[in-house]
Protein backbone atom coordinates (compact mmCIF):
# COMPACT_ATOMS: atom_id res chain seq x y z
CA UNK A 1 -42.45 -12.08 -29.05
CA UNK A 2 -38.53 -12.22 -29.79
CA UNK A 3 -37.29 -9.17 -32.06
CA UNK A 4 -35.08 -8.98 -34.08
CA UNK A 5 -32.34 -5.90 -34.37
CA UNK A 6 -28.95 -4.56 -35.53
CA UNK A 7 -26.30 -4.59 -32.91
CA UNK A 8 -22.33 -4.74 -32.65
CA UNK A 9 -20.70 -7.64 -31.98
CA UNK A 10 -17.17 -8.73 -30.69
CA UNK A 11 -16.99 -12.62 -32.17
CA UNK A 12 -13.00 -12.92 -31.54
CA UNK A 13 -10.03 -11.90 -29.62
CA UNK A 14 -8.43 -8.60 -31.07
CA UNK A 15 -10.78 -9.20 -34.25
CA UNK A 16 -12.56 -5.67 -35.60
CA UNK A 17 -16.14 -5.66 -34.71
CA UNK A 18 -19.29 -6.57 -37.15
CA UNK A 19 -22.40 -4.74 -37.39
CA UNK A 20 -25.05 -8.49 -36.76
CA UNK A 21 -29.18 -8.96 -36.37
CA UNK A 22 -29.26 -10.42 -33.17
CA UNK A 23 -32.66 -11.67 -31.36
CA UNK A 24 -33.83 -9.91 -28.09
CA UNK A 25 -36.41 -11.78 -26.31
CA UNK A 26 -39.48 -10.38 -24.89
CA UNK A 27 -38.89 -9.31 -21.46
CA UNK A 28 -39.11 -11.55 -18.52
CA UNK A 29 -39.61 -11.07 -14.77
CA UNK A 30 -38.02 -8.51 -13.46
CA UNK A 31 -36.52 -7.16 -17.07
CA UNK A 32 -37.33 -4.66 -19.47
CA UNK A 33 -36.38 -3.84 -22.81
CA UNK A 34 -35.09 -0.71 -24.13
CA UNK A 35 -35.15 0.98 -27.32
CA UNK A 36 -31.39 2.34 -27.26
CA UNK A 37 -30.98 5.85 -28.55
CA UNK A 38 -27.74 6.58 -27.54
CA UNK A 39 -24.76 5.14 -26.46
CA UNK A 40 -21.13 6.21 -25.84
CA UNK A 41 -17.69 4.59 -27.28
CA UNK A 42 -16.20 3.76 -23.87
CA UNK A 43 -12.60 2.27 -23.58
CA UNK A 44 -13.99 -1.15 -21.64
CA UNK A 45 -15.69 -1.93 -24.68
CA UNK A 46 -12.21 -2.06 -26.41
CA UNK A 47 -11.20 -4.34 -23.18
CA UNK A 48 -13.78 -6.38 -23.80
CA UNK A 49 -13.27 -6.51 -27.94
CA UNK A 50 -9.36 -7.46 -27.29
CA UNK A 51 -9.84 -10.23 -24.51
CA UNK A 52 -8.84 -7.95 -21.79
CA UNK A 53 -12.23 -8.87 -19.26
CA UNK A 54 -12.91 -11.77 -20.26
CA UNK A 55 -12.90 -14.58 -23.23
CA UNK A 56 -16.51 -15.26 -23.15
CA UNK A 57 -17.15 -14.46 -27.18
CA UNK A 58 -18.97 -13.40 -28.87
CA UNK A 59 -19.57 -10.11 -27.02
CA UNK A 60 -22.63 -7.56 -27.25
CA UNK A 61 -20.87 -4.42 -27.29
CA UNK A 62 -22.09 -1.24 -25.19
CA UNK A 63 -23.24 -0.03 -22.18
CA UNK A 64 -22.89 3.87 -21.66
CA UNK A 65 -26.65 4.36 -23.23
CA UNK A 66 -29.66 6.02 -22.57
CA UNK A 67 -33.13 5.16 -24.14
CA UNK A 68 -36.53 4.71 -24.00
CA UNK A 69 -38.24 1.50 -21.90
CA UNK A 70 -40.46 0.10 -24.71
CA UNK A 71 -41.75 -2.82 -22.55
CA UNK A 72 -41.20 -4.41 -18.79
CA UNK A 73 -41.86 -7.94 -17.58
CA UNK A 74 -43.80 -9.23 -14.92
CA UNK A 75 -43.43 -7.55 -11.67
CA UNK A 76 -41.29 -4.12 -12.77
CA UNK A 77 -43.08 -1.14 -10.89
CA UNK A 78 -39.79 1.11 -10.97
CA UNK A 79 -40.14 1.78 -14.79
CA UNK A 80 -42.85 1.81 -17.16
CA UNK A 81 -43.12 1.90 -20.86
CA UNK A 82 -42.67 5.85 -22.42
CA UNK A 83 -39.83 6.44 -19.40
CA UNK A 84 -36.82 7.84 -20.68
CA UNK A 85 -33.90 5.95 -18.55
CA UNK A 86 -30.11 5.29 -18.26
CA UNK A 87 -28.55 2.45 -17.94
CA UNK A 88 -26.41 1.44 -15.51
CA UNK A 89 -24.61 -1.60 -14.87
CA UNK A 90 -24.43 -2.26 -10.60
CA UNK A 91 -28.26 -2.44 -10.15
CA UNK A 92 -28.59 -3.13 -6.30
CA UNK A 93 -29.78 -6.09 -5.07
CA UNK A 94 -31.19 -4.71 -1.89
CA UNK A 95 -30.48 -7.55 0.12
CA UNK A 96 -26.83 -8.18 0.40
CA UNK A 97 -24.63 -7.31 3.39
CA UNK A 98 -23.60 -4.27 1.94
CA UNK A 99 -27.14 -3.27 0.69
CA UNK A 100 -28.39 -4.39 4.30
CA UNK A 101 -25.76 -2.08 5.98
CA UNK A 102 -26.73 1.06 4.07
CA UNK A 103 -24.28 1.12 1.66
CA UNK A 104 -25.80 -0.18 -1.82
CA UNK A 105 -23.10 1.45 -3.78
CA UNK A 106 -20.75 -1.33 -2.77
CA UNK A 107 -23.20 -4.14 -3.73
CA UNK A 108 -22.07 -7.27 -3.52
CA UNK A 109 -24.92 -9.16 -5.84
CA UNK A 110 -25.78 -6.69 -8.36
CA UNK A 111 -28.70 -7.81 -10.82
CA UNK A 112 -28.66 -8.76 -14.64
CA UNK A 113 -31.41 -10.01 -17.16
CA UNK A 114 -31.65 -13.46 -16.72
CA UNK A 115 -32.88 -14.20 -20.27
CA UNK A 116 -29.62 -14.24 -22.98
CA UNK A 117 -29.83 -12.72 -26.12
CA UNK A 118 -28.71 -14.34 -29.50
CA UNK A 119 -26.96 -14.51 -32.55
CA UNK A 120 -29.34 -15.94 -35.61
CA UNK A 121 -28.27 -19.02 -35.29
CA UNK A 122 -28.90 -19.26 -31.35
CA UNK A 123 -25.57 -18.58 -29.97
CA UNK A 124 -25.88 -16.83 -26.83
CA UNK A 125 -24.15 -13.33 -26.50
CA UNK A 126 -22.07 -11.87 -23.58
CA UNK A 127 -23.29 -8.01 -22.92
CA UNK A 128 -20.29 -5.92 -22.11
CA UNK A 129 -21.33 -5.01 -18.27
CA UNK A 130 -24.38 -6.91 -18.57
CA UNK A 131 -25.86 -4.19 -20.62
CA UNK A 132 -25.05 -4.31 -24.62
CA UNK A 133 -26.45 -1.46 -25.74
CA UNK A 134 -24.80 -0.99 -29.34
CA UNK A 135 -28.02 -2.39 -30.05
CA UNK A 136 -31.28 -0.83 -31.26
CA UNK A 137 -33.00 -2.73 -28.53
CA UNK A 138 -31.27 -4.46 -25.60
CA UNK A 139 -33.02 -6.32 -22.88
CA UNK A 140 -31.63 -5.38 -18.92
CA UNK A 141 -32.80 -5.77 -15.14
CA UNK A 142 -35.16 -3.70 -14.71
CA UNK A 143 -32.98 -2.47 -12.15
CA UNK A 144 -30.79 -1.08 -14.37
CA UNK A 145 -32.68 1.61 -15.87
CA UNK A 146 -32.82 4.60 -13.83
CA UNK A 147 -35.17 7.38 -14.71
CA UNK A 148 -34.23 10.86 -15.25
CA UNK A 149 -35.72 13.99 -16.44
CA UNK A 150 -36.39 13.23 -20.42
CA UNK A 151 -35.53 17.40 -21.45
CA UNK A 152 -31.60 15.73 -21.29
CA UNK A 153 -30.08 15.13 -24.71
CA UNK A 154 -29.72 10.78 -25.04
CA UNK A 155 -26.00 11.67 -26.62
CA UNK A 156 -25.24 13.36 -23.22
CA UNK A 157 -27.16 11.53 -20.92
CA UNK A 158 -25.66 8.09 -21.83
CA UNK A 159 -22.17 9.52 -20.71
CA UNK A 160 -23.32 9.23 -17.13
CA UNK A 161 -23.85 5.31 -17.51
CA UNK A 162 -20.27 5.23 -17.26
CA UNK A 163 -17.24 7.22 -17.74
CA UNK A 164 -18.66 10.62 -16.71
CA UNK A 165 -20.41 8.80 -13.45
CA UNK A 166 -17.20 6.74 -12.75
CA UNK A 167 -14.97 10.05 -12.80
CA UNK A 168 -17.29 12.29 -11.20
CA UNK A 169 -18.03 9.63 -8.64
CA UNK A 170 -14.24 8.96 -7.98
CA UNK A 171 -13.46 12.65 -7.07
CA UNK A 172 -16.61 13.62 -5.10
CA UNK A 173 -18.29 9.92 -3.95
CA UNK A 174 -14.55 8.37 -3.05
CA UNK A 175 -12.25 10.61 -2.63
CA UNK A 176 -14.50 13.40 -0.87
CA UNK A 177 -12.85 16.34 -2.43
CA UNK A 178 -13.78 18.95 -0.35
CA UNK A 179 -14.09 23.33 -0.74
CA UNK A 180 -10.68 24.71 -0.80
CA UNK A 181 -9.04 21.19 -1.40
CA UNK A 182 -6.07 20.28 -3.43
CA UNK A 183 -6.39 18.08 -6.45
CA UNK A 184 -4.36 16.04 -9.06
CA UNK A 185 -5.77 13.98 -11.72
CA UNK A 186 -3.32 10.98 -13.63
CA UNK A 187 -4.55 10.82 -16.97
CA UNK A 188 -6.95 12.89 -18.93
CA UNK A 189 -9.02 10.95 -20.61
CA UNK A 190 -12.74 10.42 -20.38
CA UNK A 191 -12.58 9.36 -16.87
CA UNK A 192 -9.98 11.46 -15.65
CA UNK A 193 -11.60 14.68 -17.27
CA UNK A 194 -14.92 13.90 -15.62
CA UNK A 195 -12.94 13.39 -12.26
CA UNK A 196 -11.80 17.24 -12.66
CA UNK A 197 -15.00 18.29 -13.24
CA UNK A 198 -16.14 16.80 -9.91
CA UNK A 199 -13.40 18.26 -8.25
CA UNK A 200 -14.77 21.65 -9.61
CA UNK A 201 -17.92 20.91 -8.63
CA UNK A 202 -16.78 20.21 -5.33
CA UNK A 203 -15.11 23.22 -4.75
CA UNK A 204 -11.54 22.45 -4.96
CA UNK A 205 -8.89 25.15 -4.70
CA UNK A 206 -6.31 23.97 -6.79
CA UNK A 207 -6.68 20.64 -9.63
CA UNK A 208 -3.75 19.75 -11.52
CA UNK A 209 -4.50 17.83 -14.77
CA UNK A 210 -1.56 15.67 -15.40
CA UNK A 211 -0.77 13.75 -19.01
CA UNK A 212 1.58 12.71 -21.50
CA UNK A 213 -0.49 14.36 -24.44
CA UNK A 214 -0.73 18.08 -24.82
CA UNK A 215 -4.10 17.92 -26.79
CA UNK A 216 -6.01 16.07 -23.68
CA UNK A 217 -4.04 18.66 -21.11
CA UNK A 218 -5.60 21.45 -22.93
CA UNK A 219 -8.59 19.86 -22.70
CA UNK A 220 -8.19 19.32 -18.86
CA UNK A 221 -7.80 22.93 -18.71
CA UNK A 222 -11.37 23.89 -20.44
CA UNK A 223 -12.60 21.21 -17.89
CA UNK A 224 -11.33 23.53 -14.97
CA UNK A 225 -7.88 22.36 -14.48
CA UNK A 226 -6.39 24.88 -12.70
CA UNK A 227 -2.56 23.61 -14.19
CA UNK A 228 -1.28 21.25 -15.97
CA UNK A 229 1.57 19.21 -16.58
CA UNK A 230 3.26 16.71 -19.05
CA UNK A 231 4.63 14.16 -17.45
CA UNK A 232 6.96 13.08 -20.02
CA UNK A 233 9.09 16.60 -19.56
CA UNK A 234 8.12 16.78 -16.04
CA UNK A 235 8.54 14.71 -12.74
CA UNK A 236 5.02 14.46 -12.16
CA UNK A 237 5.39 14.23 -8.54
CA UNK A 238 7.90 17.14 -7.96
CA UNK A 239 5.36 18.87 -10.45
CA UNK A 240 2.51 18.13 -7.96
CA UNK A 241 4.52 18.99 -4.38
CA UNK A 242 6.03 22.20 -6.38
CA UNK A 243 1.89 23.28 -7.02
CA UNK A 244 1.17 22.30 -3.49
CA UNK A 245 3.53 24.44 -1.63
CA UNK A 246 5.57 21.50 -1.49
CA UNK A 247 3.15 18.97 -0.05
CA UNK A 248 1.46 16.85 -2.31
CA UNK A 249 -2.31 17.45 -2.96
CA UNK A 250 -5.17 16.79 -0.78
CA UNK A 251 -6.52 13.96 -3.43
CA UNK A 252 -4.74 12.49 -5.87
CA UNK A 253 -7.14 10.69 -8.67
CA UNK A 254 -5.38 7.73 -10.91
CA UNK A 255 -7.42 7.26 -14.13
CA UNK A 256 -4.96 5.52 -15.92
CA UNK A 257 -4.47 2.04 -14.27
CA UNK A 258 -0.98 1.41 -14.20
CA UNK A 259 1.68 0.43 -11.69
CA UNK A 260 3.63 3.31 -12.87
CA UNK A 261 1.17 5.63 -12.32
CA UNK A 262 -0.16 5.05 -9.58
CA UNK A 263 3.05 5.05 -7.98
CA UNK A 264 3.15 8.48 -9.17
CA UNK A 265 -0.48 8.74 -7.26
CA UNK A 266 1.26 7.49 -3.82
CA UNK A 267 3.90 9.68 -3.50
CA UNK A 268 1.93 13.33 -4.51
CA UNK A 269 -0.15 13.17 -2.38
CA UNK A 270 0.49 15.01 1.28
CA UNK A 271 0.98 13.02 4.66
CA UNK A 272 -2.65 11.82 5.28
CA UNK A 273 -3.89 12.34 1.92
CA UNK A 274 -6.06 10.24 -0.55
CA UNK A 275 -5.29 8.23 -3.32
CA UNK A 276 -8.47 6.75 -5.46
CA UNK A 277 -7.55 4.34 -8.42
CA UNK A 278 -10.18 4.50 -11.06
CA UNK A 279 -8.05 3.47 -14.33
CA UNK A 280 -8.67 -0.13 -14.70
CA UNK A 281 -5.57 -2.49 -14.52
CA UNK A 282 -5.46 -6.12 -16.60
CA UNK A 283 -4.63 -9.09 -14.44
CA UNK A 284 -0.82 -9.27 -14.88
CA UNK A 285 -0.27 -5.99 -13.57
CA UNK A 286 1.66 -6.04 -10.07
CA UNK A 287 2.49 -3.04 -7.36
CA UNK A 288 5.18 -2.82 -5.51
CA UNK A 289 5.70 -0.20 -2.12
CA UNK A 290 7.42 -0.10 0.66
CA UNK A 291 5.30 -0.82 3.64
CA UNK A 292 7.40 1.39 5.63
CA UNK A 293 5.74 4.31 3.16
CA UNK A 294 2.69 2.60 3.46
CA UNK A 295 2.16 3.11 7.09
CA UNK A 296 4.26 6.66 7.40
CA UNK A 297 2.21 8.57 4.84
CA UNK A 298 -0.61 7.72 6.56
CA UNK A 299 -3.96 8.53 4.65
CA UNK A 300 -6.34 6.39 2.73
CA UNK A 301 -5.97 4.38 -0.27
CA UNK A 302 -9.04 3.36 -2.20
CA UNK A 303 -10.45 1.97 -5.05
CA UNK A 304 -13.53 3.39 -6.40
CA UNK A 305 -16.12 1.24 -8.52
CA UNK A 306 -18.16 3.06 -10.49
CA UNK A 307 -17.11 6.47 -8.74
CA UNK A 308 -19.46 4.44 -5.68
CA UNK A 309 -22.46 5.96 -6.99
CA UNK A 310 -25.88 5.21 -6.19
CA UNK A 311 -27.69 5.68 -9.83
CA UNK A 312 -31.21 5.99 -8.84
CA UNK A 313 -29.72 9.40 -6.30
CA UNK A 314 -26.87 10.41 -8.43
CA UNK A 315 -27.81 10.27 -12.15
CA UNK A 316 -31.17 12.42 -11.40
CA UNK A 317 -28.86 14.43 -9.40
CA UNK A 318 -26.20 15.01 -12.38
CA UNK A 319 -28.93 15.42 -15.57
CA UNK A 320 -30.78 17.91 -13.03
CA UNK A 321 -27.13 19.85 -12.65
CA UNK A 322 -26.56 19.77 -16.62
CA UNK A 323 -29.99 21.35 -17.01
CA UNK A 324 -29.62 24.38 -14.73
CA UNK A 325 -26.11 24.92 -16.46
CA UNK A 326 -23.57 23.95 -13.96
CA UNK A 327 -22.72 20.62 -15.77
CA UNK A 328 -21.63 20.85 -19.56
CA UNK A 329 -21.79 17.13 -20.49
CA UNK A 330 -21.68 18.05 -24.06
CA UNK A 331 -17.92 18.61 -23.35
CA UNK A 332 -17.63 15.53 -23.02
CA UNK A 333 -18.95 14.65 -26.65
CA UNK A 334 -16.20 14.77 -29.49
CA UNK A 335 -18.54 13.19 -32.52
CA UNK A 336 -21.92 11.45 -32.80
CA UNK A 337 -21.48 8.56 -34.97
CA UNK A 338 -23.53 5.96 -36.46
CA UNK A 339 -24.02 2.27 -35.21
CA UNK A 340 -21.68 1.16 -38.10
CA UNK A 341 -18.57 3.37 -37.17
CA UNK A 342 -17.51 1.78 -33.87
CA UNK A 343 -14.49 0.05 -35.11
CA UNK A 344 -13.33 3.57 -36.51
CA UNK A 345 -14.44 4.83 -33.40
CA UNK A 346 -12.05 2.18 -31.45
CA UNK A 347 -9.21 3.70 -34.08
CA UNK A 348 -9.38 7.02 -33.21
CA UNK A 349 -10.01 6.34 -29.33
CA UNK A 350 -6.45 4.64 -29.53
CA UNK A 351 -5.02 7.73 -31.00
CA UNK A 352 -6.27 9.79 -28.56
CA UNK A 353 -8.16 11.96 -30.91
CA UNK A 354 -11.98 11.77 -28.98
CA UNK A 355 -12.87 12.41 -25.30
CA UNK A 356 -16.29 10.33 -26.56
CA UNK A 357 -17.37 9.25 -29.95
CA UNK A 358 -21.33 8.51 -29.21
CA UNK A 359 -23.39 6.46 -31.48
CA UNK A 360 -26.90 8.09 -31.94
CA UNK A 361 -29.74 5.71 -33.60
């Protein structure tokens, strides 16, 4: 039977968000319903909430959550009711060339629920990554829910559905920051600041935490920067070479998702080094390098979606590390708000004054 619940909801370009009762069907094959009890502020919900994804209104808001699985449809042996699960938004298909070559992190037919959920009045909602999860219930793929150990805090756990994951994932997953290693991050936000910590993790020598806003570079450093530095009174890139011994770092991690940047990104990093674009970039957004540089630097240049991780190996993996101590996701957590301050939250996110507002039910 269809329930009924409170959830955020994007019904217009650029338009502040409402707090709605939307319906959430019953679960069908190969879905199951969660009971949402937490879920971070992430900046793609502010892409979605201003047009930047896509223009398929009215949006269900949220999708860095963790919860409970309250029910499961027909054929789900993965989950069960009780299991306490994060949700992720590339569940593998299994079957697609990628999948079928060993790789599932790039999966090229990722599952969603195939059942829509509604406003009152029927209309069908989009759910930001195919999760919505500023919800007290949402319905997902089965495959989207990934079990972990249940001791975790929801407020932290949720991180790793995204921004955490995607950072993490970008530093040790693509850009296979290695002991000893050199590392600079490009913005030091949510993203980037998780992308340090996987460079720590990692083992790297040296990580350089690079920024426009003093408050988020101090922050870096309690992440385990090793230095800093503003780019707006420093050439980043001399700033980098000049902390390299005049090289250019091993890795060089963009989390902003600019031209400018990422520019920046090509030319600190050493002859045969790595450059791994995480920041997002809108459609208009154009790049422009010589080839000649191109080929002579040598190296790799990736993308990395999702920090390439593997949820149902990396999220265990990550929860297990924050138990034992070696993880402090609660870093990561600036406030815990409630489901009706996410268009504050969006305020303050602009300002820069959060790493992660979380909404706790």
């Amino acid at each position: 039977m269809a329930q009924q619940v409170r959830a955020v909801v994007a019904r217009g370009k650029g338009s502040p968000v409402s707090l709605e009762t939307i319906i959430v069907p019953d679960p069908g094959p190969g879905e199951a319903l969660v009971r949402i009890q937490a879920c971070g502020v992430c900046h793609t919900d502010l892409h979605y909430r201003e047009g930047g994804i896509n223009d398929d209104f009215p949006f269900l808001l949220g999708h860095e959550a963790a919860g409970v699985v309250e029910s499961v449809g027909e054929g789900v042996t993965d989950v069960a009711p009780g299991d306490f699960v994060i949700l992720n938004w590339r569940a593998v298909c299994g079957q697609c060339r990628a999948c079928r070559r060993g790789r599932p992190w790039y999966c090229f037919d990722t599952h969603n629920a195939e059942q829509k959920m509604t406003l009152l009045d029927g209309t069908e909602l989009s759910p930001a990554l195919g999760i919505g999860a500023f919800a007290e219930k949402t319905l997902v793929h089965a495959g989207q829910c990934t079990k972990v150990d249940p001791a975790v805090s929801p407020a932290v756990a949720g991180l790793l559905g995204c921004g955490v994951m995607a950072g993490i994932g970008a530093a040790i997953n693509t850009g296979n920051v290695g002991r000893g290693d050199s590392v600079a991050v490009i913005g030091c936000g949510g993203v980037g600041n998780a992308a340090i910590v996987g460079a720590r993790l990692a083992g790297a020598a040296t990580i350089i935490a690079v920024d426009i806003d003093d408050r988020k570079l101090e922050t870096a450093q309690r992440m385990g920067a090793t230095h800093t530095v503003n780019s707006q009174a420093t050439d980043p890139v001399e700033a980098i070479r000049g902390l390299t011994g005049g090289n250019g770092a091993d890795v060089v991690i963009e989390a902003v998702g600019r031209p400018e940047t990422y520019r920046q990104a090509f030319y600190a990093r050493d002859l045969a080094g790595t450059v791994v674009l995480v920041g997002v970039p809108t459609p208009e957004m154009k790049l422009e390098l010589p080839l000649l540089d191109v080929f002579g630097r040598g190296g790799s240049l990736k993308s990395s979606w999702y920090g390439d991780c593997l949820p149902s190996r990396d999220f265990p993996m990550l929860v297990d590390l924050h138990l034992q101590g070696r993880l402090d996701l609660g870093a990561f957590v600036t406030e815990t708000i409630a489901l009706d301050e996410v268009e504050k939250a969006f305020d303050r996110m602009r300002n820069g004054d959060v790493l992660r507002s979380v909404v706790v039910f």
